[in-house]
N, C-alpha and C. Protein backbone atom coordinates (compact mmCIF):
# COMPACT_ATOMS: atom_id res chain seq x y z
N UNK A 1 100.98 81.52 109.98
CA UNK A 1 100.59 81.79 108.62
C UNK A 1 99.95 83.17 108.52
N UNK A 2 100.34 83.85 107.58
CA UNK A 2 99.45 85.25 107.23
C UNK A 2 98.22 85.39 106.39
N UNK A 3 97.58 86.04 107.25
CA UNK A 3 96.24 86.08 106.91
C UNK A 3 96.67 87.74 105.83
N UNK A 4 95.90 87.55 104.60
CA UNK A 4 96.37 89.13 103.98
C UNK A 4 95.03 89.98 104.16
N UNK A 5 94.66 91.18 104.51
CA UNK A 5 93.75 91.92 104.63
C UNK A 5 93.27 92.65 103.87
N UNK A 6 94.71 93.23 102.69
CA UNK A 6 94.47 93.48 102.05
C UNK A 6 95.52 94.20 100.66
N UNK A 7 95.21 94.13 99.52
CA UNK A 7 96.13 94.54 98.14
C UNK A 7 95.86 96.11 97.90
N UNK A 8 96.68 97.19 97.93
CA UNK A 8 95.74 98.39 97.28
C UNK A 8 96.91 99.18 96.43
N UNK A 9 96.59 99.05 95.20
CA UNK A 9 97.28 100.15 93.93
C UNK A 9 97.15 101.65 94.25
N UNK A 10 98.34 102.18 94.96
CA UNK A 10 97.90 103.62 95.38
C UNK A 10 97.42 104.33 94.29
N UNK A 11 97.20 105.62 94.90
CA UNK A 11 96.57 106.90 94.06
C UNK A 11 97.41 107.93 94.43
N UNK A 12 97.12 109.21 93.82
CA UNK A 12 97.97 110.04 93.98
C UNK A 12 97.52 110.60 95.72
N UNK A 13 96.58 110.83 96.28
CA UNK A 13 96.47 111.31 97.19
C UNK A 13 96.88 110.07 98.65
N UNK A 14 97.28 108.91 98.21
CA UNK A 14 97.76 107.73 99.11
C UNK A 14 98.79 108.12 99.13
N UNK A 15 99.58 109.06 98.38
CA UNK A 15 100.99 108.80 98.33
C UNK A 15 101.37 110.34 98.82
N UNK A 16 100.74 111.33 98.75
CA UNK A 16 100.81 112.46 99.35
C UNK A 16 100.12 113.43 100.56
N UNK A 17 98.85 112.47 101.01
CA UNK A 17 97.97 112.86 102.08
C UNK A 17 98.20 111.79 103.47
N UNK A 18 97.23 110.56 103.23
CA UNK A 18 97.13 109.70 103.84
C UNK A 18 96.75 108.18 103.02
N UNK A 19 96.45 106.76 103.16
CA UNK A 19 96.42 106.14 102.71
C UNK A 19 94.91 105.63 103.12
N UNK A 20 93.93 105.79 101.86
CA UNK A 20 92.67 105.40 102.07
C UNK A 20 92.69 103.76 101.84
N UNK A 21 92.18 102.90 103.28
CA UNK A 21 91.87 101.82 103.07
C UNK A 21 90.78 101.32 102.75
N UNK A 22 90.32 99.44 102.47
CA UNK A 22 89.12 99.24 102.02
C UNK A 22 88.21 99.19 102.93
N UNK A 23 87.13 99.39 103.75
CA UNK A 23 86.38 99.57 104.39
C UNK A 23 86.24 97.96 104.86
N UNK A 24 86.37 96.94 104.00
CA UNK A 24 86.22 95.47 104.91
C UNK A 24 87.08 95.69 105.82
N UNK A 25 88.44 96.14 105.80
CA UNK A 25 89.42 95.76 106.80
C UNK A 25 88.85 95.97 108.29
N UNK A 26 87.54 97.04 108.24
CA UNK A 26 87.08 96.63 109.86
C UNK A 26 86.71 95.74 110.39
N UNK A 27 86.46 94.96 109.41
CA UNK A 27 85.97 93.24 110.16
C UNK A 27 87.31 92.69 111.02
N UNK A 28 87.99 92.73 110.75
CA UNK A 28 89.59 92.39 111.21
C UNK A 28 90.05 93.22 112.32
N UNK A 29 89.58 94.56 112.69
CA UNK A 29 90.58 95.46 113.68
C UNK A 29 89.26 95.39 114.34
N UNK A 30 89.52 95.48 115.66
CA UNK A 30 88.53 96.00 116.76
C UNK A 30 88.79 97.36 117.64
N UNK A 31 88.16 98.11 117.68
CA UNK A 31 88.35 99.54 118.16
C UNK A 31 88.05 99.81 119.50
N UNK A 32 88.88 100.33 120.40
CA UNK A 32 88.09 100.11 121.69
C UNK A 32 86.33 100.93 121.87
N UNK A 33 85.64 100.88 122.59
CA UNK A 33 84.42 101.15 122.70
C UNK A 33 84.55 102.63 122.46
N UNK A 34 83.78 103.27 121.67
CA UNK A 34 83.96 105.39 121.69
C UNK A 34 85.01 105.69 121.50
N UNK A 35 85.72 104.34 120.87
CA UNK A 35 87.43 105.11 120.02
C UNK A 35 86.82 105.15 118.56
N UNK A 36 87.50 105.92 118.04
CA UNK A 36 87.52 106.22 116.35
C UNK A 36 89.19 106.18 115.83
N UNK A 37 89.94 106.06 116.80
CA UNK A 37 91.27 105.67 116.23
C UNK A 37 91.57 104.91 117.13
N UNK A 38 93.14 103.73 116.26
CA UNK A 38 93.80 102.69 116.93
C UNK A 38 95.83 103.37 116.22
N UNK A 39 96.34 103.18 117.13
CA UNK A 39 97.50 102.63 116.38
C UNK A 39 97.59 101.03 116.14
N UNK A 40 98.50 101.17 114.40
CA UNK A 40 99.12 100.04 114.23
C UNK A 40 100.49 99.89 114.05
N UNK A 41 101.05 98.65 115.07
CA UNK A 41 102.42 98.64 114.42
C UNK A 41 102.58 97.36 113.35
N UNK A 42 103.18 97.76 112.24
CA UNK A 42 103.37 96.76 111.10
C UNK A 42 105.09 97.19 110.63
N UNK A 43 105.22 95.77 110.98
CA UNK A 43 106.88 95.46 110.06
C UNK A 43 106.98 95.11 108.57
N UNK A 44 107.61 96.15 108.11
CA UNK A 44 108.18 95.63 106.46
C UNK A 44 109.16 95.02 106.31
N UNK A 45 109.14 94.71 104.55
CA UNK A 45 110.05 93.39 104.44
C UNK A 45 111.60 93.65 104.93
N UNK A 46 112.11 95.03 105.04
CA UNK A 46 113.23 94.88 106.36
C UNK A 46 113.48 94.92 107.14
N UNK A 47 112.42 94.31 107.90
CA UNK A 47 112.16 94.55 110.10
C UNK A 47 112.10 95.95 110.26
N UNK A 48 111.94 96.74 109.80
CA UNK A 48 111.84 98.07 110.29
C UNK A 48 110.07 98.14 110.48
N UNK A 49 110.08 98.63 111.56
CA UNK A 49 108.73 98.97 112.44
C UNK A 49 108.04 100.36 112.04
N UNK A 50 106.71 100.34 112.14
CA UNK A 50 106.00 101.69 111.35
C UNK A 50 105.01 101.47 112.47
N UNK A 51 105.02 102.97 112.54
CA UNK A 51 103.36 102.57 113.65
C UNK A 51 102.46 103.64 112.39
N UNK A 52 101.23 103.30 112.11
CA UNK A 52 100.36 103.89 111.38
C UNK A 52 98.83 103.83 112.05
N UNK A 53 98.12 105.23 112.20
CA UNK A 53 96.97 105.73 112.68
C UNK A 53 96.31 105.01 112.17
N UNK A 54 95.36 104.20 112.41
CA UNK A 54 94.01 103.90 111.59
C UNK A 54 92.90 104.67 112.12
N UNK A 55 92.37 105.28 111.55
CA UNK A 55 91.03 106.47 111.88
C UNK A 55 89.78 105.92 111.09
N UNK A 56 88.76 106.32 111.78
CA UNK A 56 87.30 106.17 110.46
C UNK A 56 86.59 107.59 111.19
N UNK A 57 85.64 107.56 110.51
CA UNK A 57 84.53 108.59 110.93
C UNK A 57 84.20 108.77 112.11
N UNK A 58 83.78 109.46 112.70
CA UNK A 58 83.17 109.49 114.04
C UNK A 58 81.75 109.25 113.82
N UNK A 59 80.59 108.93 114.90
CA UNK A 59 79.58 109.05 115.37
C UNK A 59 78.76 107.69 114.18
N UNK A 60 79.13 106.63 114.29
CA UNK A 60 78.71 105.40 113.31
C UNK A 60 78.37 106.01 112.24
N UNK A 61 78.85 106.98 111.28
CA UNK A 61 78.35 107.21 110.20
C UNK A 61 78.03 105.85 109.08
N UNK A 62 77.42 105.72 108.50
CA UNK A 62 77.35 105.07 107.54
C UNK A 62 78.54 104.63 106.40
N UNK A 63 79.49 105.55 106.43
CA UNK A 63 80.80 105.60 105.55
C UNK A 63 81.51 105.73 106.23
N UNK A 64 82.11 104.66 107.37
CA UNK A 64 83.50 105.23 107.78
C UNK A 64 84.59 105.81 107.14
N UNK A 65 84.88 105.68 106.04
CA UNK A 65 86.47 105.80 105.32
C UNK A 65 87.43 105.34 106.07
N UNK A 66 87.81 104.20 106.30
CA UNK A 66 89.22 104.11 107.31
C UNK A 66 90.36 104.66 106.40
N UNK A 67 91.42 105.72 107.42
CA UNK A 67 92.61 105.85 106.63
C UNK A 67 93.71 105.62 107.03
N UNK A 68 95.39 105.44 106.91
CA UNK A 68 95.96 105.30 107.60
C UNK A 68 96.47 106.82 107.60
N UNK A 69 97.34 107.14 108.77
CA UNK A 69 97.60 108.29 108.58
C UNK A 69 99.19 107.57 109.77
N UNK A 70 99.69 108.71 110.80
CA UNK A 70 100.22 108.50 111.42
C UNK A 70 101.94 108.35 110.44
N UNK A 71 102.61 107.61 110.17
CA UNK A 71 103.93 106.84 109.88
C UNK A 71 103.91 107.02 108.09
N UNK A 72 102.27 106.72 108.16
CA UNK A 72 102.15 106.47 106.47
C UNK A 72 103.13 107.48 105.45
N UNK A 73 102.99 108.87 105.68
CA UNK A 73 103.74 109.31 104.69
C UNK A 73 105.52 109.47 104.82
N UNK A 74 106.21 108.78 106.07
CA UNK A 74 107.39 108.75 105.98
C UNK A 74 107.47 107.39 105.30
N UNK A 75 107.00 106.32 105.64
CA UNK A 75 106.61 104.98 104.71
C UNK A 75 106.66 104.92 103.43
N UNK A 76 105.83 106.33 103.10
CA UNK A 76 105.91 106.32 101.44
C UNK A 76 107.10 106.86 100.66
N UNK A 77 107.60 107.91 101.77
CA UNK A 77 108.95 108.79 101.80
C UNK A 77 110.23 107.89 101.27
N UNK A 78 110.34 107.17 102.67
CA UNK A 78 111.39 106.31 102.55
C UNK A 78 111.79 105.27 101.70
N UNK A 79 110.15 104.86 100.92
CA UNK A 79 109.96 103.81 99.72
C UNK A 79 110.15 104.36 98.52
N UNK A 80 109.74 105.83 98.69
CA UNK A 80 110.09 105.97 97.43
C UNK A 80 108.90 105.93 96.70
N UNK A 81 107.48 105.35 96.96
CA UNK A 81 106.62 104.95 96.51
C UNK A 81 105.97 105.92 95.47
N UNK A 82 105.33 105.90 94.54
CA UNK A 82 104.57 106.64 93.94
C UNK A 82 103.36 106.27 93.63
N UNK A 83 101.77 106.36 92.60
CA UNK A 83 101.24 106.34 92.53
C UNK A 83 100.75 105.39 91.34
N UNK A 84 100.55 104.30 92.07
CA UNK A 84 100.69 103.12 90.50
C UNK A 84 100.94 101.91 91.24
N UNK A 85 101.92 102.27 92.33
CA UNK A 85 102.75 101.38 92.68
C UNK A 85 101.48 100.55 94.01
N UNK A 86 101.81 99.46 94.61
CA UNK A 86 100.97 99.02 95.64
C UNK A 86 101.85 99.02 96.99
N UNK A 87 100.66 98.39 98.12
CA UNK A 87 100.85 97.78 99.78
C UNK A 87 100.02 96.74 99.69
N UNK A 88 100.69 95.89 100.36
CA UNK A 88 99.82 94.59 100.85
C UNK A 88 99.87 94.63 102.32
N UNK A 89 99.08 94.67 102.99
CA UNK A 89 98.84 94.33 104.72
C UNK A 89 98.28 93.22 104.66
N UNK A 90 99.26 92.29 105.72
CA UNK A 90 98.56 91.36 106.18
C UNK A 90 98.19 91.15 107.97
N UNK A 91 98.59 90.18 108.48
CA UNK A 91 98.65 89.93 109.83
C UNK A 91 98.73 88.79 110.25
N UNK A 92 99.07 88.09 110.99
CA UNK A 92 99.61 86.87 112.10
C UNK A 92 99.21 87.07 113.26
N UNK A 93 98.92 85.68 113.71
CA UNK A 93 98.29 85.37 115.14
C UNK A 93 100.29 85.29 116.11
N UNK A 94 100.47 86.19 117.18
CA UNK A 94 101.41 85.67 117.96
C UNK A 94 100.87 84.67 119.63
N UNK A 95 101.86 84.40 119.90
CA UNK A 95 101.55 83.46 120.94
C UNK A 95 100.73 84.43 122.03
N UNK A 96 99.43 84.03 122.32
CA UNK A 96 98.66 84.38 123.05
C UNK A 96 97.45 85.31 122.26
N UNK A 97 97.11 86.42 122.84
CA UNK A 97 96.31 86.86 121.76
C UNK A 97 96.97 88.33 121.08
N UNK A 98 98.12 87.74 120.98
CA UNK A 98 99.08 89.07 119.79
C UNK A 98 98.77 88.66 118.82
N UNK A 99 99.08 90.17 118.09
CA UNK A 99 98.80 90.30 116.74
C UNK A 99 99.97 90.79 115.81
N UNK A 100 100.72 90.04 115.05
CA UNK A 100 101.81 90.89 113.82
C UNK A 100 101.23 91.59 113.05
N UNK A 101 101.64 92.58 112.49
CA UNK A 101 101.14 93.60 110.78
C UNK A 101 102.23 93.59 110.15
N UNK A 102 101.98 93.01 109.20
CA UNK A 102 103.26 93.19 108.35
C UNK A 102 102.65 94.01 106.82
N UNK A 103 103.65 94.52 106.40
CA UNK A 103 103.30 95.43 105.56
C UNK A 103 104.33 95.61 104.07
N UNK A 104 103.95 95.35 102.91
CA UNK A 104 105.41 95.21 101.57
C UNK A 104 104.62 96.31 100.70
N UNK A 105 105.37 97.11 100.69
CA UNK A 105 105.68 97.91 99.22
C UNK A 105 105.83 96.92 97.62
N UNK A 106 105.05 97.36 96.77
CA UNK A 106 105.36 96.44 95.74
C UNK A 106 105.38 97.80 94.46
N UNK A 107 106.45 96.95 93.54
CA UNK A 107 106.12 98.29 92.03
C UNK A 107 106.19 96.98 90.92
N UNK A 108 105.59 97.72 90.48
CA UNK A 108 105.53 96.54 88.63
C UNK A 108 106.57 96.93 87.72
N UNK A 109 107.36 96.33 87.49
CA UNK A 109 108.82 96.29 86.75
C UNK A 109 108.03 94.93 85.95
N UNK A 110 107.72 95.82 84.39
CA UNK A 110 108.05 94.49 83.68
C UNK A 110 106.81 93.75 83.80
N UNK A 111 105.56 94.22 84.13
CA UNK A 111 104.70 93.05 84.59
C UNK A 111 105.20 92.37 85.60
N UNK A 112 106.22 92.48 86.35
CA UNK A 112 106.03 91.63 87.61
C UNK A 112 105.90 92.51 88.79
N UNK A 113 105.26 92.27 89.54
CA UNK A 113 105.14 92.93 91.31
C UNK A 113 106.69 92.76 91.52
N UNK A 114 107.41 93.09 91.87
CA UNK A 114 108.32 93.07 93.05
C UNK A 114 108.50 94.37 93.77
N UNK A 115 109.07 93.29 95.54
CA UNK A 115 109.22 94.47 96.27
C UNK A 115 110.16 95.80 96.73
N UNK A 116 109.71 96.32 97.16
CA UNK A 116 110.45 97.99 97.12
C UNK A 116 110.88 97.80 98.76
N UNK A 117 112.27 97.67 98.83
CA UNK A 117 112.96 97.70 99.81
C UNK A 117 112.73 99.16 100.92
C-alpha cells in the first residue's frame, strides 16, 4: 500500500529551477550522518525511472528547504508540466527494508486532476 508524502501545485520556479518540497517530508527520508544530500529513485505512472537529488541546507540550519533537483527538470521537460499543474510522491515498503517512490504528474482539465503521461 502507498503511503503519500506528499501533494504540491507547482510554481513557476518548480517548473524552471528546481522543485521546492514541504519540509515534513524529512520525517520520512533519512540522510546518512554529515550528508545534506540523498538520491531518489521514483517511478511514474509509465515505469519510467527518475533519479531526483534531494538536498536541504547544510550545518542544521533551522530552515532546511528540501529541494529536488537532480532529474527534476527533465521530469518537468518531458511532462510538459507547467505552473498550476501538480506532483504527488508517495512510497511503498518492498520486501525487506526497500523502499519504492513513485511519483504522478497531475493537470486540472475541467476541475478534474488527471494524469499527465
Amino acid at each position: 500500500m502507498d503511503q503519500h508524502l506528499f501533494t504540491k501545485l507547482l510554481s513557476p520556479v518548480d517548473t524552471t529551477h528546481r522543485l521546492s518540497i514541504p519540509e515534513a517530508i524529512l520525517r520520512d527520508i533519512e540522510f546518512p550522518a554529515g550528508q545534506h544530500a540523498i538520491n531518489i529513485e521514483a517511478t511514474d505512472t509509465i515505469e519510467q525511472q527518475w533519479t531526483f537529488r534531494l538536498s536541504i541546507r547544510r550545518n542544521d540550519n533551522l530552515n532546511p528547504r528540501p529541494v529536488f533537483t537532480g532529474q527534476w527538470i527533465q521530469f518537468v521537460k518531458e511532462k510538459g508540466l507547467k505552473a498550476g499543474d501538480r506532483i504527488v510522491l508517495s512510497r511503498q515498503q518492498t520486501e525487506g527494508d526497500g523502499v519504492q517512490y513513485r511519483i504522478r504528474a497531475e493537470r486540472n482539465l475541467f476541475n478534474i486532476w488527471v494524469n499527465v503521461e
